[in-house]
N, C-alpha and C. Protein backbone atom coordinates (compact mmCIF):
# COMPACT_ATOMS: atom_id res chain seq x y z
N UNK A 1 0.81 0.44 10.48
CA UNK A 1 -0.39 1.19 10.11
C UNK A 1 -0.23 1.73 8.70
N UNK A 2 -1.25 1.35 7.94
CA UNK A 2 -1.17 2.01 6.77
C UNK A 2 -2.42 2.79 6.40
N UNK A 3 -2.02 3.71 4.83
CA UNK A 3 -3.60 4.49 4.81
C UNK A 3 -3.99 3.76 3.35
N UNK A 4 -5.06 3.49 3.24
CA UNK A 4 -5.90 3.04 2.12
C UNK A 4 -6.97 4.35 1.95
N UNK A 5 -6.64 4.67 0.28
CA UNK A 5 -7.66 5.97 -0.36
C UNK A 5 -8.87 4.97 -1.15
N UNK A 6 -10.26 5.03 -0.85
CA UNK A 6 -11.03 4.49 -1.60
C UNK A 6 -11.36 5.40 -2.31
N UNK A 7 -11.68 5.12 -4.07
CA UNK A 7 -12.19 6.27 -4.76
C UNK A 7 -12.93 6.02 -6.19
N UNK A 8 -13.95 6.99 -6.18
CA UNK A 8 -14.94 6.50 -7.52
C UNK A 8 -13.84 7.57 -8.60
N UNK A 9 -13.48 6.06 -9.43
CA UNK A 9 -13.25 6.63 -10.86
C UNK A 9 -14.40 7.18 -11.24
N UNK A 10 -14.48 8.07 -12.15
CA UNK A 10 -15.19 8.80 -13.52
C UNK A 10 -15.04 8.02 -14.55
N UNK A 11 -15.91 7.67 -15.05
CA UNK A 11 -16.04 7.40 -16.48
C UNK A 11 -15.43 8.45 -17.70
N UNK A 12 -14.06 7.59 -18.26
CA UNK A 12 -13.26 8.78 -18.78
C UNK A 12 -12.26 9.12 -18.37
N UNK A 13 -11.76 8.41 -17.13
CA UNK A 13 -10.07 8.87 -16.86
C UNK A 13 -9.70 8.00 -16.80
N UNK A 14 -8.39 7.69 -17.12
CA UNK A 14 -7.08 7.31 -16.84
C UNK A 14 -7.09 7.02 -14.88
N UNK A 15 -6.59 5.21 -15.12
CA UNK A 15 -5.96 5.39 -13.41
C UNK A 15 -5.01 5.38 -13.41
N UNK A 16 -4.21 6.80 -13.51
CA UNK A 16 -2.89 7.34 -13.19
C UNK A 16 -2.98 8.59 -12.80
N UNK A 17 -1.50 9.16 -12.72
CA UNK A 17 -1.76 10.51 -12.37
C UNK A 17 -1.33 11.65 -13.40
N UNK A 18 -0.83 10.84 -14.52
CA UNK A 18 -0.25 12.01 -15.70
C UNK A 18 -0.67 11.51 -17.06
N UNK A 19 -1.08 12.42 -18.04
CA UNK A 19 -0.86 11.83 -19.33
C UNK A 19 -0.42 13.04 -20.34
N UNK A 20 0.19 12.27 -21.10
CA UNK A 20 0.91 13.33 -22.05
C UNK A 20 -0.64 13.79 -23.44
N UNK A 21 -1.63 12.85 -23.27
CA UNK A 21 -2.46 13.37 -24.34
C UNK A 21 -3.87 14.58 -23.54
N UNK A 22 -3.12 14.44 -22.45
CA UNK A 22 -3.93 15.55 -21.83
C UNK A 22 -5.64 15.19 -21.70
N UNK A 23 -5.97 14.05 -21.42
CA UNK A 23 -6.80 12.95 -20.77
C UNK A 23 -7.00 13.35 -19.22
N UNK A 24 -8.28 13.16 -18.86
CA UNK A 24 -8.49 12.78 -17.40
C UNK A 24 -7.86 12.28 -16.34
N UNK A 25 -7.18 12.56 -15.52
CA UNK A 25 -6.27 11.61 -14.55
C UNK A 25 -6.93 11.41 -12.97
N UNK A 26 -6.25 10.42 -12.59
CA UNK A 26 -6.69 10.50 -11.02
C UNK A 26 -6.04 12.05 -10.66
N UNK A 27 -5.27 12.71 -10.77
CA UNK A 27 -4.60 13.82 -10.45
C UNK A 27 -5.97 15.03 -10.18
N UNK A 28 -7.10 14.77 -10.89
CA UNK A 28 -8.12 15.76 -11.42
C UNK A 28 -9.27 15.47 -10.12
N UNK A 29 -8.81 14.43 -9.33
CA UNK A 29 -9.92 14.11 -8.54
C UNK A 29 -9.28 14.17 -7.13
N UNK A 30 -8.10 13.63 -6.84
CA UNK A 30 -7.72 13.43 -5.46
C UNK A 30 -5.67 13.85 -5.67
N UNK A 31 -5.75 14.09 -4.54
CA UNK A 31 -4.64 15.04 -4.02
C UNK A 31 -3.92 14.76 -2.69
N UNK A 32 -3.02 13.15 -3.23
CA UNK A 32 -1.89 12.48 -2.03
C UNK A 32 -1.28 12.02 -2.40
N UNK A 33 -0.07 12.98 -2.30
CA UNK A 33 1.38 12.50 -2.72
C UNK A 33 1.66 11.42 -2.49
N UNK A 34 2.39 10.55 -3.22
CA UNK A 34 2.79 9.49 -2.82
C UNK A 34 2.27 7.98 -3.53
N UNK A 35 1.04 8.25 -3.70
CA UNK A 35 0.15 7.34 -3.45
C UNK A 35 -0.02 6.14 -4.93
N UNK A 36 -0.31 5.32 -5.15
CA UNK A 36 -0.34 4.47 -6.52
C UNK A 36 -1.69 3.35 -5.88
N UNK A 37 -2.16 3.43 -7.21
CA UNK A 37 -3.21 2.37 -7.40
C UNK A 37 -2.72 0.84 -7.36
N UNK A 38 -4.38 0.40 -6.56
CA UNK A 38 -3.34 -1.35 -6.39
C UNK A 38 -4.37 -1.68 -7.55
N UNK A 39 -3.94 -1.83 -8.77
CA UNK A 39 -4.95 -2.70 -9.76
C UNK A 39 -5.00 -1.35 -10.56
N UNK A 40 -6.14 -1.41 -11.89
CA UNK A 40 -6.50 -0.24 -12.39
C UNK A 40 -7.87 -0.44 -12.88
N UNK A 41 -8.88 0.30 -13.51
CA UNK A 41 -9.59 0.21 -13.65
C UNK A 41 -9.86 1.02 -15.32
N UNK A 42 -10.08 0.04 -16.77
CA UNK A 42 -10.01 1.13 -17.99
C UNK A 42 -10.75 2.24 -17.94
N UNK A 43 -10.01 2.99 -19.15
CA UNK A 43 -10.53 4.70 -19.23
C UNK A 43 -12.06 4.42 -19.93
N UNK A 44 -12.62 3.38 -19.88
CA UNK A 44 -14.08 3.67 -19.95
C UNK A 44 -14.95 2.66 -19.30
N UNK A 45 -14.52 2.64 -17.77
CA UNK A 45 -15.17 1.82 -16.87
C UNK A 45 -14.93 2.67 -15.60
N UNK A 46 -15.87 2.67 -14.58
CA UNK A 46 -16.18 3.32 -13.57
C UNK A 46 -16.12 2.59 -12.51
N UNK A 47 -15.81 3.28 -11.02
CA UNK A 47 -16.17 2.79 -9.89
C UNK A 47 -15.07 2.73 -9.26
N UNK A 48 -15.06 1.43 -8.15
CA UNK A 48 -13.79 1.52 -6.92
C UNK A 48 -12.53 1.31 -7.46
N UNK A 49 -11.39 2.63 -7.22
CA UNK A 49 -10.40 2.15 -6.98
C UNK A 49 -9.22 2.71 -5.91
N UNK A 50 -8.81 1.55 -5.53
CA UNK A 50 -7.91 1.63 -4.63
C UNK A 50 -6.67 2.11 -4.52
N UNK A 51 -6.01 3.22 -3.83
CA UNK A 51 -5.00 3.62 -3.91
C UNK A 51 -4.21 3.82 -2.33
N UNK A 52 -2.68 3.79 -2.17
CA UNK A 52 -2.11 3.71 -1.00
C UNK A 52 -0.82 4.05 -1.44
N UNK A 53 -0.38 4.48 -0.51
CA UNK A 53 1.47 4.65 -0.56
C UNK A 53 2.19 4.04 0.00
N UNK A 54 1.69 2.44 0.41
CA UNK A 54 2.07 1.68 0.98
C UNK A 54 2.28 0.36 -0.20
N UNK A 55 3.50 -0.14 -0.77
CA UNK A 55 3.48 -0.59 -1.66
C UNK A 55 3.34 -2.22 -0.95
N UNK A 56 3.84 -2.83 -0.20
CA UNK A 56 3.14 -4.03 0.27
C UNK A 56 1.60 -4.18 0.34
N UNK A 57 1.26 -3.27 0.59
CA UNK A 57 -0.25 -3.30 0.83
C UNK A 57 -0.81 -3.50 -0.88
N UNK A 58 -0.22 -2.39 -1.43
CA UNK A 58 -0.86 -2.46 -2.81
C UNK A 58 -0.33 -4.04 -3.64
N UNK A 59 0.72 -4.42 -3.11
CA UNK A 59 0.92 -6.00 -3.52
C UNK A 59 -0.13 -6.67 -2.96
N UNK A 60 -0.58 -6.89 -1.71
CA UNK A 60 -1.52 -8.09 -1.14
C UNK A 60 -2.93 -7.63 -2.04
N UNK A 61 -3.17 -6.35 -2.03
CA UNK A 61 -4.60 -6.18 -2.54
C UNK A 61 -4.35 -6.44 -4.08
N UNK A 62 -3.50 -6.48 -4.67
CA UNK A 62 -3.40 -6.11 -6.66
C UNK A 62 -3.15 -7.53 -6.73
N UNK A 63 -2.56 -8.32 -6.34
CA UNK A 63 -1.23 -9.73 -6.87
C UNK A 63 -2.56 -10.54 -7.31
N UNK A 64 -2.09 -11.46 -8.20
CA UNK A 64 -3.33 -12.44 -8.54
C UNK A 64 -3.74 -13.71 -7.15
N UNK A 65 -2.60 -13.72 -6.76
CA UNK A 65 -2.01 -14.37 -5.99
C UNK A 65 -3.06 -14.36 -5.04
N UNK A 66 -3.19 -13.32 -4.19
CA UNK A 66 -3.95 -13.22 -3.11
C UNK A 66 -6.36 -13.21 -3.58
N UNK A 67 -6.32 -13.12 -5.05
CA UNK A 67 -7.33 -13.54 -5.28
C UNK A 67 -8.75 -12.43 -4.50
N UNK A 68 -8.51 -11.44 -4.18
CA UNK A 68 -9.46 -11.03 -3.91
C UNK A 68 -10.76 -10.38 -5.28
N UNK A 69 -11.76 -10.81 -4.81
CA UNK A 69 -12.80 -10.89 -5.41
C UNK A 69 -13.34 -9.53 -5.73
N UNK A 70 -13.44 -9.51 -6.89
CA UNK A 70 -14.05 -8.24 -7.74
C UNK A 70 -15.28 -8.32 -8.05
N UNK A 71 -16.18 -7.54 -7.64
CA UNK A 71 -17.93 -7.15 -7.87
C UNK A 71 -18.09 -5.88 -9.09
N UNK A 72 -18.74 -6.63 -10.05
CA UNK A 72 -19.03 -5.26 -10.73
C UNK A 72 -20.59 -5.29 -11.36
N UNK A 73 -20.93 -4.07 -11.47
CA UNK A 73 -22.34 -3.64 -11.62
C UNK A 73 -22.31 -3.14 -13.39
N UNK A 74 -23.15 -4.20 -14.25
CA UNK A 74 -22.74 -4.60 -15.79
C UNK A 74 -23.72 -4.14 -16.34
N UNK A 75 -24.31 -3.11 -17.03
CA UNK A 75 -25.17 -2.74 -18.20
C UNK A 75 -24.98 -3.46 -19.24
N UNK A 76 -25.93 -4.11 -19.89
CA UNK A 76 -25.65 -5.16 -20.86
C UNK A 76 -26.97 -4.46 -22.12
N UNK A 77 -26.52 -4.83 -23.38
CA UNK A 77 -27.04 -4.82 -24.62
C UNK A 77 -27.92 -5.87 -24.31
N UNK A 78 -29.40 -5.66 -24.45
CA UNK A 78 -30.58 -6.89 -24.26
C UNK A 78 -30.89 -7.51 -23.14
N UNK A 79 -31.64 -8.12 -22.84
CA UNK A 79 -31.90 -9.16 -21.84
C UNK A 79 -31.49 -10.12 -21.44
N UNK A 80 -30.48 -10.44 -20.81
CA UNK A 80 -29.82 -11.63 -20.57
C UNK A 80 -30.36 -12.84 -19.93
N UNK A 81 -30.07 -13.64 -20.92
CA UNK A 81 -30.88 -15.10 -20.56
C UNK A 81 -30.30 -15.86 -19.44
N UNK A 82 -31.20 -16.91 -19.03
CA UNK A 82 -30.56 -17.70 -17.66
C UNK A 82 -29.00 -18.41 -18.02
N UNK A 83 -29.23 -18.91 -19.43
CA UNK A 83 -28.26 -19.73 -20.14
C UNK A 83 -27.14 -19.23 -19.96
N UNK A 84 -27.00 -17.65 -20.26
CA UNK A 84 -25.84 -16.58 -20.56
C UNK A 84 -25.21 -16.42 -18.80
N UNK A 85 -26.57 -16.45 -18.72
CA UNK A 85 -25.71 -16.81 -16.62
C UNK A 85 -25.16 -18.09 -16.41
N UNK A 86 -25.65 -18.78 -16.76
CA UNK A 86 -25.38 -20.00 -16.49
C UNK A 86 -23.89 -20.09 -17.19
N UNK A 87 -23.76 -20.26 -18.25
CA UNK A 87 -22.38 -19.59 -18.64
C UNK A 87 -21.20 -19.19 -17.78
N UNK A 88 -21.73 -17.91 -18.01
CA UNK A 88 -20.38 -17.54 -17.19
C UNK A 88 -20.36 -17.89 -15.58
N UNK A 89 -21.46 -18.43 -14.72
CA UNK A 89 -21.24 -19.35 -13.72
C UNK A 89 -20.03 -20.50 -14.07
N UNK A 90 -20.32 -20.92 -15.03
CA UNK A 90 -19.73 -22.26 -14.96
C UNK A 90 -18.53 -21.92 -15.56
N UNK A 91 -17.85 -20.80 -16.02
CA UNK A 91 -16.89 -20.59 -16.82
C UNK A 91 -16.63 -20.75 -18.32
N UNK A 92 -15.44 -19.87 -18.80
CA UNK A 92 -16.51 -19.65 -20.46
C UNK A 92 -14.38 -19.54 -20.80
N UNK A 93 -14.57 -19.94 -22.34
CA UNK A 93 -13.07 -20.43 -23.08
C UNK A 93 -13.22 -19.15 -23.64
N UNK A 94 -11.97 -17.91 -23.17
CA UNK A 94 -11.70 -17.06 -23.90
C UNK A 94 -10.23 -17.21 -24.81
N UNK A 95 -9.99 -16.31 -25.49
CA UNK A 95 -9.13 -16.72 -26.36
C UNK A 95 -7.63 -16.79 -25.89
N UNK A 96 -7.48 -16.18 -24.49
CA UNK A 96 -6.22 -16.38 -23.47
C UNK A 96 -6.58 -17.49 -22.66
N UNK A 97 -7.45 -18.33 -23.05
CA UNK A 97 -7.83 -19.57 -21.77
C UNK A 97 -8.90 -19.32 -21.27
N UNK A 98 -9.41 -20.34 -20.36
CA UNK A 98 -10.79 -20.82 -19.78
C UNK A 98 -10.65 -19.77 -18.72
N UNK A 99 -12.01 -19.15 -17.93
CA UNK A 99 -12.06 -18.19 -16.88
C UNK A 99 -12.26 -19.39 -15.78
N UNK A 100 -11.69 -18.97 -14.82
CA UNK A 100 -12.82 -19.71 -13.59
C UNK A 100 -14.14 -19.35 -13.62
N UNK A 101 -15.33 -20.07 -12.82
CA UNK A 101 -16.32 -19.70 -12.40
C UNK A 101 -16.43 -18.66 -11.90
N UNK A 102 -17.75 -17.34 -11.91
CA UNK A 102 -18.05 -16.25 -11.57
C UNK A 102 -19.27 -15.87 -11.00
N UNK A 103 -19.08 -15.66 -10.13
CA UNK A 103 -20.61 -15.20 -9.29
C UNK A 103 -21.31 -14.51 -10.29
N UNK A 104 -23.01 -14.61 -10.55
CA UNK A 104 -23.52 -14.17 -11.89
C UNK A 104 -24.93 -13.58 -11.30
N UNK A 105 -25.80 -12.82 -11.36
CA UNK A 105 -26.91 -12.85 -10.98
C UNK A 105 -27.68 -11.42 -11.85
N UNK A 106 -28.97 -11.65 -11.89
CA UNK A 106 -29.66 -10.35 -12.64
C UNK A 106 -29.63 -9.41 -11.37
N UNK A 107 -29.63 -8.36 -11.59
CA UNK A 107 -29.89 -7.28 -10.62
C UNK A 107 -30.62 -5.95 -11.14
N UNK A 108 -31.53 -5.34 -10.21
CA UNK A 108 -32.68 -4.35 -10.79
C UNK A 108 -31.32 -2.93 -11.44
N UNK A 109 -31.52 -1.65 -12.07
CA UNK A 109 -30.57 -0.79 -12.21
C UNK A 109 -30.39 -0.46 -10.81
N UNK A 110 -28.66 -0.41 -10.55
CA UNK A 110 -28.09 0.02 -9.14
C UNK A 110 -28.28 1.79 -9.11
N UNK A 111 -28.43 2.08 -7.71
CA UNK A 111 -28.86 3.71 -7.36
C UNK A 111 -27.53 4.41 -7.75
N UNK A 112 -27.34 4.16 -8.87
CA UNK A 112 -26.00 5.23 -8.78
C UNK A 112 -26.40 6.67 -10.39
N UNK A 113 -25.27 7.01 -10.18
CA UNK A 113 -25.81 8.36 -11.26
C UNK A 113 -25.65 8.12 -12.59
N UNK A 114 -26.48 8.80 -13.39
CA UNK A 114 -26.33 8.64 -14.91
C UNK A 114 -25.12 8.89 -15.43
N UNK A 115 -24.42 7.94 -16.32
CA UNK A 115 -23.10 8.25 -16.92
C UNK A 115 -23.65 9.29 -17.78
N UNK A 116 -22.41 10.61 -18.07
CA UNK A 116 -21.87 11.42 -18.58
C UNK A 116 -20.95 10.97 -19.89
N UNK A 117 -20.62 10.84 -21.46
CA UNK A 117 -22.67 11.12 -21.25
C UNK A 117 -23.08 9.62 -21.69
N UNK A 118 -24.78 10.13 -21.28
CA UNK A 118 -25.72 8.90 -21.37
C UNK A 118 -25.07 7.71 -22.14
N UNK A 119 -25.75 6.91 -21.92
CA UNK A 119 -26.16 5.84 -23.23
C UNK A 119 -27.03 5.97 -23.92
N UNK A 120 -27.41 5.78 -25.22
CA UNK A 120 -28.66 6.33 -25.84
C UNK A 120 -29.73 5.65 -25.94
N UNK A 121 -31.04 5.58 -25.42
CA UNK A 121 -32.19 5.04 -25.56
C UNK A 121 -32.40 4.68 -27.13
N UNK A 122 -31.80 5.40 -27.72
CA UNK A 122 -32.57 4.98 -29.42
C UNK A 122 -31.28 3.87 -29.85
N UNK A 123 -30.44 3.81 -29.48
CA UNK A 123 -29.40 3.22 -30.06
C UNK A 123 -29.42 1.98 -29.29
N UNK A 124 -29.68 2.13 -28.08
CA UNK A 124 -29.88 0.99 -27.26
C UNK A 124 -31.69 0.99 -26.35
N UNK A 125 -32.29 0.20 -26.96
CA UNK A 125 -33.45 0.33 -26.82
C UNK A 125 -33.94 -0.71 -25.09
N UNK A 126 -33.15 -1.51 -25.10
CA UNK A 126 -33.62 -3.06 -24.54
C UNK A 126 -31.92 -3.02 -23.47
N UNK A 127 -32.02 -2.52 -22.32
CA UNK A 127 -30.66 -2.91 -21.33
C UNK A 127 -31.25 -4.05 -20.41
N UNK A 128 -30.33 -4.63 -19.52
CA UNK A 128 -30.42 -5.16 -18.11
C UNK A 128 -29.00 -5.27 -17.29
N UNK A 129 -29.22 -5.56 -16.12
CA UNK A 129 -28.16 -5.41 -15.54
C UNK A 129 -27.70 -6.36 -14.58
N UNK A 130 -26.39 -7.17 -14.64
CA UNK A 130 -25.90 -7.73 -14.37
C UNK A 130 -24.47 -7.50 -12.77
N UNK A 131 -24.77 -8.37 -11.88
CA UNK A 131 -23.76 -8.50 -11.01
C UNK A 131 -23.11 -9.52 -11.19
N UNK A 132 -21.19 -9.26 -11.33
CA UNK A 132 -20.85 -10.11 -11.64
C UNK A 132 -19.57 -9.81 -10.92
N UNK A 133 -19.08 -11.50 -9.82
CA UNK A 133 -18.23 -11.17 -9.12
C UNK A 133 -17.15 -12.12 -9.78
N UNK A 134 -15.88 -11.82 -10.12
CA UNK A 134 -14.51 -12.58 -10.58
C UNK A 134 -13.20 -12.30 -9.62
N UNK A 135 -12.51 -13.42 -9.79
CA UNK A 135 -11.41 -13.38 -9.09
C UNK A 135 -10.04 -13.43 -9.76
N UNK A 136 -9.95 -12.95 -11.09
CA UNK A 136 -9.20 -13.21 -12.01
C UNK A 136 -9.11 -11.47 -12.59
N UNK A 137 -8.30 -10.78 -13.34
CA UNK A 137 -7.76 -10.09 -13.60
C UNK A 137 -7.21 -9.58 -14.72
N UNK A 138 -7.70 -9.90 -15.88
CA UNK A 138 -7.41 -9.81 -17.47
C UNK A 138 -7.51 -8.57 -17.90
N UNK A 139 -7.07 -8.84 -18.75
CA UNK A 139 -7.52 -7.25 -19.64
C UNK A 139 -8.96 -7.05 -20.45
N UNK A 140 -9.67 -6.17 -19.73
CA UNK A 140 -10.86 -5.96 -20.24
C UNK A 140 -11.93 -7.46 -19.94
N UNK A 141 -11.57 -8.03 -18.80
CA UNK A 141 -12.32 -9.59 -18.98
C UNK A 141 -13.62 -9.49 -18.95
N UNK A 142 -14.27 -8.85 -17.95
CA UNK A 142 -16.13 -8.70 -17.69
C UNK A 142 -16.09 -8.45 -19.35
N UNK A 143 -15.95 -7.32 -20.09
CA UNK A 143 -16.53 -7.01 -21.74
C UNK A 143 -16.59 -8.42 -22.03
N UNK A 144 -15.00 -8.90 -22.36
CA UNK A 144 -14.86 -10.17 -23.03
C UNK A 144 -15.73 -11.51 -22.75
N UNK A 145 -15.97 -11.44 -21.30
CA UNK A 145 -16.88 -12.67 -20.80
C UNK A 145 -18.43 -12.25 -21.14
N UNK A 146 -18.62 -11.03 -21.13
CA UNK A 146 -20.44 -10.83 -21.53
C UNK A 146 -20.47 -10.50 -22.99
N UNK A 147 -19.36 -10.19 -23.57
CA UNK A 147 -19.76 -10.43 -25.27
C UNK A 147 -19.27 -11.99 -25.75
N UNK A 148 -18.95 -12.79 -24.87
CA UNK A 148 -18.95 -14.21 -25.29
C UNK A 148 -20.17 -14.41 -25.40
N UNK A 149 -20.63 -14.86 -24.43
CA UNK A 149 -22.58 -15.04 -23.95
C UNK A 149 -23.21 -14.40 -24.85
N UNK A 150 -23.37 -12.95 -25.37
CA UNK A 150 -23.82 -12.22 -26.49
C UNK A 150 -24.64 -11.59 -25.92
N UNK A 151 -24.34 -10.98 -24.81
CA UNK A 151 -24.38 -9.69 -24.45
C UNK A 151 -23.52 -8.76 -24.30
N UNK A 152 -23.05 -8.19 -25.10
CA UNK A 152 -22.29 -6.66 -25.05
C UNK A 152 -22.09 -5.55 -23.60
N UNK A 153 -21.37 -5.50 -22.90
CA UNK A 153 -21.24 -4.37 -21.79
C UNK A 153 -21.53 -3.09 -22.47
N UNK A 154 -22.49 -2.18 -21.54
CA UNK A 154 -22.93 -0.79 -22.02
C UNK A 154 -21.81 -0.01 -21.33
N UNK A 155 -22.27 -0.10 -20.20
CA UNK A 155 -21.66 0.07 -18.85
C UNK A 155 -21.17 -0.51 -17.87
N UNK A 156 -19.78 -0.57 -17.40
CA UNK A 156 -19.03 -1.32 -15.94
C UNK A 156 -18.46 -0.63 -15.29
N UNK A 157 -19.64 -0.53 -13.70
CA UNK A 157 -18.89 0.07 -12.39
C UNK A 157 -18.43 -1.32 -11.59
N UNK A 158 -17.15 -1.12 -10.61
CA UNK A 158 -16.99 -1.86 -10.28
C UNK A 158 -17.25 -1.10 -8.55
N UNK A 159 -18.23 -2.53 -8.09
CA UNK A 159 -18.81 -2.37 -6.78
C UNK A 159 -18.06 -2.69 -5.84
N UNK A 160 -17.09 -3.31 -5.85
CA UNK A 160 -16.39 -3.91 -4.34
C UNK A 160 -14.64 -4.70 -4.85
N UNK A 161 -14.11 -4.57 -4.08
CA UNK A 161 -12.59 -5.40 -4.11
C UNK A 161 -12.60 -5.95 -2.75
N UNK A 162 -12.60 -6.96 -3.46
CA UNK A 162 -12.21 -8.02 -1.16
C UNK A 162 -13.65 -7.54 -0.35
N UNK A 163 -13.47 -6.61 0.34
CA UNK A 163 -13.93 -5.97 2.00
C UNK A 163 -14.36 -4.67 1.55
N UNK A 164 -13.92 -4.65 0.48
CA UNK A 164 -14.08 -2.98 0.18
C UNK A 164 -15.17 -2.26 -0.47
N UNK A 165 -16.31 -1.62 -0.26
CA UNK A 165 -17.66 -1.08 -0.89
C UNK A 165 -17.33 0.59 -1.96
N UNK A 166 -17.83 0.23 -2.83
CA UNK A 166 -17.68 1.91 -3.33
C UNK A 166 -19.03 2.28 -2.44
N UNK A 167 -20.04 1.88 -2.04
CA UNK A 167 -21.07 2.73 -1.04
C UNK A 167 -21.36 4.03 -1.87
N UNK A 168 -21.58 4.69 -1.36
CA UNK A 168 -22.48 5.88 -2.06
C UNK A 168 -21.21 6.92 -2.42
N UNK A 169 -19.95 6.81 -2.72
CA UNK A 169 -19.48 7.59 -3.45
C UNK A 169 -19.82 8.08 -4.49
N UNK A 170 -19.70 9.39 -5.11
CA UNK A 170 -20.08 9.58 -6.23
C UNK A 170 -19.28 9.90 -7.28
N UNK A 171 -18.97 9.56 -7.84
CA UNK A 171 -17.91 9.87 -9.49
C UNK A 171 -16.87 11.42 -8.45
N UNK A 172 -15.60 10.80 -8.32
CA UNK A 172 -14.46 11.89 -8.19
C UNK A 172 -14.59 12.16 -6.43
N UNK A 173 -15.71 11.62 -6.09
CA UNK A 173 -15.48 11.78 -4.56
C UNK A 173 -14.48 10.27 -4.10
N UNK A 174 -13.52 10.68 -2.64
CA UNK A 174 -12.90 9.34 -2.04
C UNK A 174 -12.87 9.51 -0.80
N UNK A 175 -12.97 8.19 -0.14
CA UNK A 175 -12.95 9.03 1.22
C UNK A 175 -11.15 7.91 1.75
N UNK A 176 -10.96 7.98 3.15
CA UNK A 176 -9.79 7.31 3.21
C UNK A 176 -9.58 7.05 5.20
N UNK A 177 -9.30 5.46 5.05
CA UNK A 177 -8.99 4.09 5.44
C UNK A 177 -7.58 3.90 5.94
N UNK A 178 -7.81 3.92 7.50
CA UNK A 178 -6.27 3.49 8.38
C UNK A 178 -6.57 1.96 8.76
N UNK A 179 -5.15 1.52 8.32
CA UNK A 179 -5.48 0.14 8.46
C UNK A 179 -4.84 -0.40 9.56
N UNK A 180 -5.08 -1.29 10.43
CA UNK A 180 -3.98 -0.81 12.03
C UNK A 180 -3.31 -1.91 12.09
N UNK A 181 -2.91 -3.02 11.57
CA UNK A 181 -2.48 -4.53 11.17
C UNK A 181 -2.12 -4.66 10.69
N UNK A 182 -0.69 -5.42 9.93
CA UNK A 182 -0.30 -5.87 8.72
C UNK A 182 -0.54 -7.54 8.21
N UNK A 183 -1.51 -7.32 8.36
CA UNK A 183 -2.41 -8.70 8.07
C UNK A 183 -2.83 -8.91 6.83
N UNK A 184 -3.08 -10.37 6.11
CA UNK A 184 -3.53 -9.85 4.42
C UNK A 184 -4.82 -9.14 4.64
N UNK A 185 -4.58 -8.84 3.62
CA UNK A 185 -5.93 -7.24 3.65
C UNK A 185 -7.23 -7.56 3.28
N UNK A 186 -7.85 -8.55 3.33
CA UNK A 186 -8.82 -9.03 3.57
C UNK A 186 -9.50 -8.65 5.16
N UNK A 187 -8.49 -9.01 6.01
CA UNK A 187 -8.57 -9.37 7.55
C UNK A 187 -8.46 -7.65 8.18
N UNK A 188 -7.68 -6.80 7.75
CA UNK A 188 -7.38 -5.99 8.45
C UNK A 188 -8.20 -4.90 9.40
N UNK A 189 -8.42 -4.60 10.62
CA UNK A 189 -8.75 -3.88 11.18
C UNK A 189 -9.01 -2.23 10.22
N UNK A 190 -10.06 -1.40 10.51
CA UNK A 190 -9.72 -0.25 9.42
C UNK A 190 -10.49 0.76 10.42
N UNK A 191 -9.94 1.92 10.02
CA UNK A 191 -11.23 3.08 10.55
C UNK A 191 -11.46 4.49 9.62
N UNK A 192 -12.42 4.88 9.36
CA UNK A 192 -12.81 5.27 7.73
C UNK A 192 -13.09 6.63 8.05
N UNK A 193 -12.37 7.59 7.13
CA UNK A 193 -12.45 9.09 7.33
C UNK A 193 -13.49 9.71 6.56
N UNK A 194 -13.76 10.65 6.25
CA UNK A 194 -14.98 10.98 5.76
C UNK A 194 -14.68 11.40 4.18
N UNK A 195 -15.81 10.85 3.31
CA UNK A 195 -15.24 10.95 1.99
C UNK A 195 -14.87 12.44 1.36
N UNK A 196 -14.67 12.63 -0.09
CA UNK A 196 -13.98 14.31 -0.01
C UNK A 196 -13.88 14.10 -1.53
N UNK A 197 -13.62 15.27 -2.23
CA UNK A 197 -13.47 15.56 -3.60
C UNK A 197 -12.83 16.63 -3.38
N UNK A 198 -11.71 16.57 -4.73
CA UNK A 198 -11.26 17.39 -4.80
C UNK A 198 -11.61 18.55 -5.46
N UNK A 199 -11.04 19.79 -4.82
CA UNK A 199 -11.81 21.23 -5.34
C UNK A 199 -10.65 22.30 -5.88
């Protein structure tokens, strides 16, 4: 049995728990010893991440290996054309190598809350928004793959890992996941506690 912490990064922290420049940390939001992120998510991208004190677990869910599929919810500079989908469907030559194919689709703005702070209407006049699911793991890749196409990322929450929903969390809330199997973690049995922020 293990415990899995689901939790909405903030836009603006660090996924860790310390920094010496005195930055945002997971430390500022949730409060369990022990615990380490499987994957990370950059200090200016939002949404699910996963944390456990179970370090096998955080291997099956993080390893490239096991391939679980990443959803993220993409504010883009302009209107993105079918082409630019079509694109990164079919996979696109970045300067570390070719991506695999990526689930691509327009999507209306998702119900979640205004980043802190905004984006600016005058500076950015013309958004849309993009769902885009990858199974690959780079540094910074969604930016890199939607400023290939020539659309620019405004904003990236990430909606899902594997099985896993950020759901209506809200920035710094997590709730937390007993997993009753040691099965790859795709498969695993779970039962879900009620979400929480720290105070």
């Amino acid at each position: 049995m293990s415990t899995l912490y689901l939790l909405h990064k903030p836009y603006r922290m660090l996924s860790q728990f310390t920094d010496r420049q005195g930055r945002a940390t997971l430390a500022d939001v949730i409060d369990a010893p022990g615990v380490y992120a499987a994957g990370r998510l950059d200090y200016d991208s939002e949404g699910l991440l996963l944390l456990s004190d179970d370090g096998s677990l955080i291997h099956r869910i993080a390893h490239p290996r096991h391939k679980q599929p990443k959803t993220y919810w993409v504010q883009l500079e302009g209107q993105i054309s079918d082409e630019a989908i079509n694109a990164l469907r079919n996979g696109l030559v970045l300067k570390d190598g070719p991506t695999q194919p990526a689930k691509a689709r327009r999507i209306a703005p998702p119900a979640i809350n205004p980043r802190e702070p905004a984006i600016d209407p005058k500076r950015h006049p013309s958004t849309s928004w993009l769902e885009l699911t990858i199974t690959e793991g780079r540094n910074r890749q969604v930016r890199r793959m939607t400023a290939h196409v020539g659309f620019p990322t405004l904003r990236l929450v990430r909606a899902a890992i594997g099985p896993w929903q950020l759901g209506d969390l809200q920035p710094g809330e997590w709730r937390k996941e007993t997993l009753h199997a040691p099965r790859p973690a795709r498969n695993i049995n779970r039962t879900t506690t009620p979400r929480r922020r720290r105070s």
